[in-house]
PDB file of N, CA and C in Angstrom:
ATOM      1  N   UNK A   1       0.849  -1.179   0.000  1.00  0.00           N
ATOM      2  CA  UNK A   1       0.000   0.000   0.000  1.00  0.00           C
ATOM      3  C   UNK A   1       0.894   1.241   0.000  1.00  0.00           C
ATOM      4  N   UNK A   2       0.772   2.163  -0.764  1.00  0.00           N
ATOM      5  CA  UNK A   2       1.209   3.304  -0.879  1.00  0.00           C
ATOM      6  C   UNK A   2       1.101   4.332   0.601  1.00  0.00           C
ATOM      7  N   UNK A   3       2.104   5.196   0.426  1.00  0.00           N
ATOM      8  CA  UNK A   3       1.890   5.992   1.606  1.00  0.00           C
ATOM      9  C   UNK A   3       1.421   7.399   1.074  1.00  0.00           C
ATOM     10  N   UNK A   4      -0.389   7.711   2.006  1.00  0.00           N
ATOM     11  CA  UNK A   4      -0.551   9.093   1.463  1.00  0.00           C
ATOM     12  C   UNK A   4      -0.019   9.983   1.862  1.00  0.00           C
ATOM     13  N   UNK A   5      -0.113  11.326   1.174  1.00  0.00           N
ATOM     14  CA  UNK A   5      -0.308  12.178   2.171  1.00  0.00           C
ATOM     15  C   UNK A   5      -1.552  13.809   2.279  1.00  0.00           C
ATOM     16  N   UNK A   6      -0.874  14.418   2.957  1.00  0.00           N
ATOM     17  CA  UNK A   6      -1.639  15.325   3.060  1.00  0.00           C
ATOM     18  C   UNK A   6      -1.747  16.570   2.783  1.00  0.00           C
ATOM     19  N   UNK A   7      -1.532  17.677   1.861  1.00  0.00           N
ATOM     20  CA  UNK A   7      -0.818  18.675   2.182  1.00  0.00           C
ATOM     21  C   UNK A   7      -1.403  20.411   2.681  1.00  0.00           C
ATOM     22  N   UNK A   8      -1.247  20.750   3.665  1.00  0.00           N
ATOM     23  CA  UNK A   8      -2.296  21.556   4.553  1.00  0.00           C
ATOM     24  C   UNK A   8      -2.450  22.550   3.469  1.00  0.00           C
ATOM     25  N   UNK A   9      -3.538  23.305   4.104  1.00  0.00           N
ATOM     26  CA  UNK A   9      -4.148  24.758   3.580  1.00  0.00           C
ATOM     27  C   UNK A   9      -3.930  25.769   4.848  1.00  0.00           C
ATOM     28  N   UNK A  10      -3.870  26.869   4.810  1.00  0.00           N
ATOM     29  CA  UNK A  10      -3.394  27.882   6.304  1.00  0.00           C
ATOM     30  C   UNK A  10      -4.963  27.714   6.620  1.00  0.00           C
ATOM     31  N   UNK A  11      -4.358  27.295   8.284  1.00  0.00           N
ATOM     32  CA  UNK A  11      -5.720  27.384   8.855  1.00  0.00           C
ATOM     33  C   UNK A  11      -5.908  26.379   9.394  1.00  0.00           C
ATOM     34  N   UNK A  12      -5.587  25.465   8.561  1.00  0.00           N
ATOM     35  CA  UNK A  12      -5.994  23.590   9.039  1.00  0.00           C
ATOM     36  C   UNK A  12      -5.133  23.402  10.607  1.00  0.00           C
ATOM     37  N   UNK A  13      -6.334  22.545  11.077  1.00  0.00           N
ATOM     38  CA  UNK A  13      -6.258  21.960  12.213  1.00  0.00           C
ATOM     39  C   UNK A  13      -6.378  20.648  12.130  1.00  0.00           C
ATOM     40  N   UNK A  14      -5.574  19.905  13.492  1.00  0.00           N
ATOM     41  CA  UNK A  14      -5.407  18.367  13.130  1.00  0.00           C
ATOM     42  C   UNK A  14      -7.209  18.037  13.248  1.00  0.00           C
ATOM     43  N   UNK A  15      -8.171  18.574  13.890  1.00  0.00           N
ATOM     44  CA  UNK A  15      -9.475  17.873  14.153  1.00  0.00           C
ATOM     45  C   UNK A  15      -9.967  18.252  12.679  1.00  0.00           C
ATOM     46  N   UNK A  16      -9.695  19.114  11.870  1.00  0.00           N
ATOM     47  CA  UNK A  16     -10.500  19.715  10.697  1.00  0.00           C
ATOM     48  C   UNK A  16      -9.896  18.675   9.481  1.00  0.00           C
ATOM     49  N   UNK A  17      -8.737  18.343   9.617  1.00  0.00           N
ATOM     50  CA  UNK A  17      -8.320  17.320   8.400  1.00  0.00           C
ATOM     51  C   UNK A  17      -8.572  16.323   9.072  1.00  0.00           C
ATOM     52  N   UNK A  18      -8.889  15.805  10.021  1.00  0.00           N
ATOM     53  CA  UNK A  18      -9.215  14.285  10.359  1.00  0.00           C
ATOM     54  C   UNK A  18     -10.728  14.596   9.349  1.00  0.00           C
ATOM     55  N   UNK A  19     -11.781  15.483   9.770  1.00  0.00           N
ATOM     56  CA  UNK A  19     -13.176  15.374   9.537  1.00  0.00           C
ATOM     57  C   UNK A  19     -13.028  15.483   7.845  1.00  0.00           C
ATOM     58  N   UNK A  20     -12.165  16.097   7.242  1.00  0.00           N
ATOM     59  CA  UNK A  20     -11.766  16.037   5.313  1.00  0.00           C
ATOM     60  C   UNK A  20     -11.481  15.252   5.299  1.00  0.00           C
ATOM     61  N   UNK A  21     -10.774  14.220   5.639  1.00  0.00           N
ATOM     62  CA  UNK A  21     -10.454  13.000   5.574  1.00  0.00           C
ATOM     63  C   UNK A  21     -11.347  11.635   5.434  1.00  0.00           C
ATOM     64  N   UNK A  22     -11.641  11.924   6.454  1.00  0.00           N
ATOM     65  CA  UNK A  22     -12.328  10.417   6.934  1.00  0.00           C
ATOM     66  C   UNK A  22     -13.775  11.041   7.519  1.00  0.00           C
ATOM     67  N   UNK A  23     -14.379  11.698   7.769  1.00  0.00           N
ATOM     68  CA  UNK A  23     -15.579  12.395   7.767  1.00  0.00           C
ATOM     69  C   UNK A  23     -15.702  12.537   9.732  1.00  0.00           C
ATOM     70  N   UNK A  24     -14.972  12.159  10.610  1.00  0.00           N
ATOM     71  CA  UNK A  24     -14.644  12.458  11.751  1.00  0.00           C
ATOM     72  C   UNK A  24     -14.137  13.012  12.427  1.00  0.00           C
ATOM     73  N   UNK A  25     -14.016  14.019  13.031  1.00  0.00           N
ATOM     74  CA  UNK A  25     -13.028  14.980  13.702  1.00  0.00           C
ATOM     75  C   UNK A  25     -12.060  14.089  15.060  1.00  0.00           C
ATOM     76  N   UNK A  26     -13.378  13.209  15.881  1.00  0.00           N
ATOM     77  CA  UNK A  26     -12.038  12.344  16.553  1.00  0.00           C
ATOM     78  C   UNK A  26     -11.242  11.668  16.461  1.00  0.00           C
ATOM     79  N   UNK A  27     -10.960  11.254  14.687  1.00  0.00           N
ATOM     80  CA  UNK A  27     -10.198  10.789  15.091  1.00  0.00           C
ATOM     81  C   UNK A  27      -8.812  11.319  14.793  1.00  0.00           C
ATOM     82  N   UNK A  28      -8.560  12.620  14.879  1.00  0.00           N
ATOM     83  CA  UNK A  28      -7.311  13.103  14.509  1.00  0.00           C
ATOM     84  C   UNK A  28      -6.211  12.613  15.196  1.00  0.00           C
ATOM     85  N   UNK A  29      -6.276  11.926  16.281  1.00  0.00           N
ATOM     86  CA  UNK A  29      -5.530  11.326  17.356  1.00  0.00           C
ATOM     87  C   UNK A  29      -4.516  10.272  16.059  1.00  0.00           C
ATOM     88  N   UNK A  30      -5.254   9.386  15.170  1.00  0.00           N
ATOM     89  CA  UNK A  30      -3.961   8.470  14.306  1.00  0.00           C
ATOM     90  C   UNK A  30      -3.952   9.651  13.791  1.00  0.00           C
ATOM     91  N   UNK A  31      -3.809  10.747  13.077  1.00  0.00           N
ATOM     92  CA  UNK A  31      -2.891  11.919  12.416  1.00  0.00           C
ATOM     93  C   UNK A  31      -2.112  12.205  13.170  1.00  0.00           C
ATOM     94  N   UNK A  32      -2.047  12.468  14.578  1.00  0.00           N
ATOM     95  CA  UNK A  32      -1.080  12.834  14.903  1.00  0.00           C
ATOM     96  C   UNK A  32       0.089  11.966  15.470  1.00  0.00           C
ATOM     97  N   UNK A  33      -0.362  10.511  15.503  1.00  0.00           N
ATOM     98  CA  UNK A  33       0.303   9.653  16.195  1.00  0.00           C
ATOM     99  C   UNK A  33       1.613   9.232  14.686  1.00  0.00           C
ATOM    100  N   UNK A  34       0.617   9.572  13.434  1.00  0.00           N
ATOM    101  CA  UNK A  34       1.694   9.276  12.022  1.00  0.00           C
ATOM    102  C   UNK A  34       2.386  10.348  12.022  1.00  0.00           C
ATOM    103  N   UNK A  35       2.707  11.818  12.808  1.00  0.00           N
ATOM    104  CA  UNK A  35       3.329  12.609  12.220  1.00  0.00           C
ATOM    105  C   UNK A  35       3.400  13.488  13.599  1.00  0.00           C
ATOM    106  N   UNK A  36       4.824  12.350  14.517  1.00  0.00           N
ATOM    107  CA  UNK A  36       5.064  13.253  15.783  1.00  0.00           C
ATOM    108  C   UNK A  36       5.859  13.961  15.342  1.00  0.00           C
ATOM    109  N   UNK A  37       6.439  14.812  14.517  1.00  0.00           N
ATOM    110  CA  UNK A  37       6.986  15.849  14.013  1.00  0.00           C
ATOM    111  C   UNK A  37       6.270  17.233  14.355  1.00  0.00           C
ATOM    112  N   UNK A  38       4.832  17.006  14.037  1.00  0.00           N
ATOM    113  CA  UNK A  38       4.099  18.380  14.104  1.00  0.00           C
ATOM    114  C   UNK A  38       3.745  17.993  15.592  1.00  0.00           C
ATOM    115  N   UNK A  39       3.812  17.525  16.479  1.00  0.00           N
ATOM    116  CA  UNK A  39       2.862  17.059  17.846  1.00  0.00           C
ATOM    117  C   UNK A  39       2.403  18.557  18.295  1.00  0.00           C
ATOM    118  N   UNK A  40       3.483  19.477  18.724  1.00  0.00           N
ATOM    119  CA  UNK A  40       3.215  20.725  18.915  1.00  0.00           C
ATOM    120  C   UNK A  40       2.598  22.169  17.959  1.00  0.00           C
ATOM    121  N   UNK A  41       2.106  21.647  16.784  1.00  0.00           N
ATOM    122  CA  UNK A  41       1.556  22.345  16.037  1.00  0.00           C
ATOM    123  C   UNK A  41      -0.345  22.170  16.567  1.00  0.00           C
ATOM    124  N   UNK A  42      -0.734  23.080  16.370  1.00  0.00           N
ATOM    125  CA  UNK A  42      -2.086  23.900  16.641  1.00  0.00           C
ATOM    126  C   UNK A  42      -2.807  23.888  15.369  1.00  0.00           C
ATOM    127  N   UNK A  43      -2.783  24.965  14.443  1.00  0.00           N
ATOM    128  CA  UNK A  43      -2.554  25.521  13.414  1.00  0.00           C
ATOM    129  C   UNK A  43      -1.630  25.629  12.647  1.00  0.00           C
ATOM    130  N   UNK A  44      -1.791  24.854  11.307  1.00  0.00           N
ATOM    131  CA  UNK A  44      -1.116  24.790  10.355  1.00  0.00           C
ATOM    132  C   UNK A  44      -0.748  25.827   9.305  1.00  0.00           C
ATOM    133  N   UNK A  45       0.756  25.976   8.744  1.00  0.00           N
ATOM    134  CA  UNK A  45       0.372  27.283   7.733  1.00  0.00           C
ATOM    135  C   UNK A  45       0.228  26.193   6.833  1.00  0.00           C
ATOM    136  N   UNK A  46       0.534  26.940   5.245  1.00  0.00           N
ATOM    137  CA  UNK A  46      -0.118  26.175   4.073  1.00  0.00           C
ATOM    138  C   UNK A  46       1.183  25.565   3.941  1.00  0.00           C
ATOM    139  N   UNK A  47       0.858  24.039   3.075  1.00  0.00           N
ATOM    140  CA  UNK A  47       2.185  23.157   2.633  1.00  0.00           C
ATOM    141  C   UNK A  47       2.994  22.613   3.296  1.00  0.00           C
ATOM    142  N   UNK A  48       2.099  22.285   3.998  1.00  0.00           N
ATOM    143  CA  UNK A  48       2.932  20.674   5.261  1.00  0.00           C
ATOM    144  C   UNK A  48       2.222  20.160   4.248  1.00  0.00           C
ATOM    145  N   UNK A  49       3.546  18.774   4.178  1.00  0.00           N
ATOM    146  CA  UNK A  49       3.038  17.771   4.274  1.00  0.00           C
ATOM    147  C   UNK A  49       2.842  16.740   5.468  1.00  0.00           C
ATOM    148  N   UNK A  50       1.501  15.909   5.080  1.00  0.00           N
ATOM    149  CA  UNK A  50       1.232  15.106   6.389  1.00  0.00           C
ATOM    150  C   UNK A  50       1.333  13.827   5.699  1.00  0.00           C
ATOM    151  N   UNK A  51       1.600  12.410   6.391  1.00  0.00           N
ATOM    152  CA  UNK A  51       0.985  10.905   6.669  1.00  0.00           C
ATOM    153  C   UNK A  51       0.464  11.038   6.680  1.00  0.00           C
ATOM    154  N   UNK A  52      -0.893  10.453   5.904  1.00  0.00           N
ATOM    155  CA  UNK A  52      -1.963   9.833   6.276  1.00  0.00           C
ATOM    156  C   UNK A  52      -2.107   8.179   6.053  1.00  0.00           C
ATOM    157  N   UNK A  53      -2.174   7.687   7.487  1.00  0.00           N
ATOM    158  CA  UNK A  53      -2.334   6.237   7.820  1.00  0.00           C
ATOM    159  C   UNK A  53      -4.005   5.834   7.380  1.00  0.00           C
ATOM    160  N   UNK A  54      -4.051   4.807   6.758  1.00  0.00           N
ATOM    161  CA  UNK A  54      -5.288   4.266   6.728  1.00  0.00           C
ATOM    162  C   UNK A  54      -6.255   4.726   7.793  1.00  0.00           C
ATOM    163  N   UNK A  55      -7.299   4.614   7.464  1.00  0.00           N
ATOM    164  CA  UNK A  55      -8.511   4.999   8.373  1.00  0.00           C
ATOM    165  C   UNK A  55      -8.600   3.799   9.002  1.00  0.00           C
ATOM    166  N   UNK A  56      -8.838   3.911  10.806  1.00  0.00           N
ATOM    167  CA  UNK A  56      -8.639   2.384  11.220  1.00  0.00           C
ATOM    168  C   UNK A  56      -9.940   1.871  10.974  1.00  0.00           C
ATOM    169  N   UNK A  57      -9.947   0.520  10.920  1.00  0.00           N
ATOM    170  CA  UNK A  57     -11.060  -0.373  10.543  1.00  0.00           C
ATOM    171  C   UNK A  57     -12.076  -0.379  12.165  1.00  0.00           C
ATOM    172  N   UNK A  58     -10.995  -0.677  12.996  1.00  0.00           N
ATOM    173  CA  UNK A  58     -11.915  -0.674  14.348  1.00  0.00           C
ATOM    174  C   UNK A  58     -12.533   0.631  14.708  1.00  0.00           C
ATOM    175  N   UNK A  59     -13.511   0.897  15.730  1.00  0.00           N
ATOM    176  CA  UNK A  59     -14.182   2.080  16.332  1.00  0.00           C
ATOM    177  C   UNK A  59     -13.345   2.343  17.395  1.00  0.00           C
ATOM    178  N   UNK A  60     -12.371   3.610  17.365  1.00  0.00           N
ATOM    179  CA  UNK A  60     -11.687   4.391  18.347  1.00  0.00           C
ATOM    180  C   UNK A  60     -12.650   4.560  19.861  1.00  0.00           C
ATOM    181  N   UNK A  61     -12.110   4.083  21.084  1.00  0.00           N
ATOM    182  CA  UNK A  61     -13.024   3.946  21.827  1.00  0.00           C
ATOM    183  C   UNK A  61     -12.292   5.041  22.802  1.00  0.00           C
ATOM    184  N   UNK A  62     -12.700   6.179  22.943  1.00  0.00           N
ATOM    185  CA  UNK A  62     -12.432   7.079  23.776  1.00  0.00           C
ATOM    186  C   UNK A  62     -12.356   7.277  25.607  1.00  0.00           C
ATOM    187  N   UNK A  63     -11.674   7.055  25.992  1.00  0.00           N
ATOM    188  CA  UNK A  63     -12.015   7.226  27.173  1.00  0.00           C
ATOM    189  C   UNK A  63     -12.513   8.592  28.161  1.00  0.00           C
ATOM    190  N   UNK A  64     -13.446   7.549  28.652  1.00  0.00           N
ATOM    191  CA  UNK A  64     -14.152   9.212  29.674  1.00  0.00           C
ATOM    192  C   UNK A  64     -13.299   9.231  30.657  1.00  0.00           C
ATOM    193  N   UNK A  65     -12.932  10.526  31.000  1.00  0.00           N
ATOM    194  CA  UNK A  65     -12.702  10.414  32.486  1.00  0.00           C
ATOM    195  C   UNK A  65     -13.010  10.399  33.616  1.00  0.00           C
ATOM    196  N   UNK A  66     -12.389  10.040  34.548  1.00  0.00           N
ATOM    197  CA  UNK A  66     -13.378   9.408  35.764  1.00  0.00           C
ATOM    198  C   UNK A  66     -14.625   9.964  36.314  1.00  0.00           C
ATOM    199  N   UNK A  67     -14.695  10.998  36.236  1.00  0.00           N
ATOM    200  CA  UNK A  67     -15.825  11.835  36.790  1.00  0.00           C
ATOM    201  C   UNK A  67     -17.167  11.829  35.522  1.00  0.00           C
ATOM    202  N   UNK A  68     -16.901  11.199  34.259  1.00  0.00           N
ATOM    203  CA  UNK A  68     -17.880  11.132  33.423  1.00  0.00           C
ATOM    204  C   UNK A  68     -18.351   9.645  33.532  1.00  0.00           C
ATOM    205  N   UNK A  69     -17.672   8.677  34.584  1.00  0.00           N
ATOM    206  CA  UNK A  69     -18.085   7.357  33.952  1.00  0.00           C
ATOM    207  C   UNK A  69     -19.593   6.807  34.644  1.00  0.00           C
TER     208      UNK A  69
END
């Protein structure tokens, strides 16, 4: 399988290209786990490139924290 990628627009956020992506905003968590390079990026300017890892097959199961369970 080929490796994609991504390449930002100014503005983009990791939750806003997860939801262009794959139609979800949570799960930007594998975007950022393919590309600890940006970990500390917020806001993107234009022309990063990103990884993009397959969309996982399983349902990302979020954890609440204790006071929500």
């Amino acid at each position: 399988m080929a490796v994609e990628t991504y390449i930002t627009t100014q503005g983009d956020a990791w939750d806003g290209i997860a939801h262009k992506l794959w139609g979800e905003e949570r799960l930007f968590m594998v975007l950022v786990e393919a590309n600890p390079d940006y970990l500390d990026t917020v806001v993107f300017p234009a022309g990063v490139s990103l990884t993009v890892p397959p969309r996982p097959a399983r349902e990302i199961q979020l954890e609440l924290p204790p006071w929500r369970r």
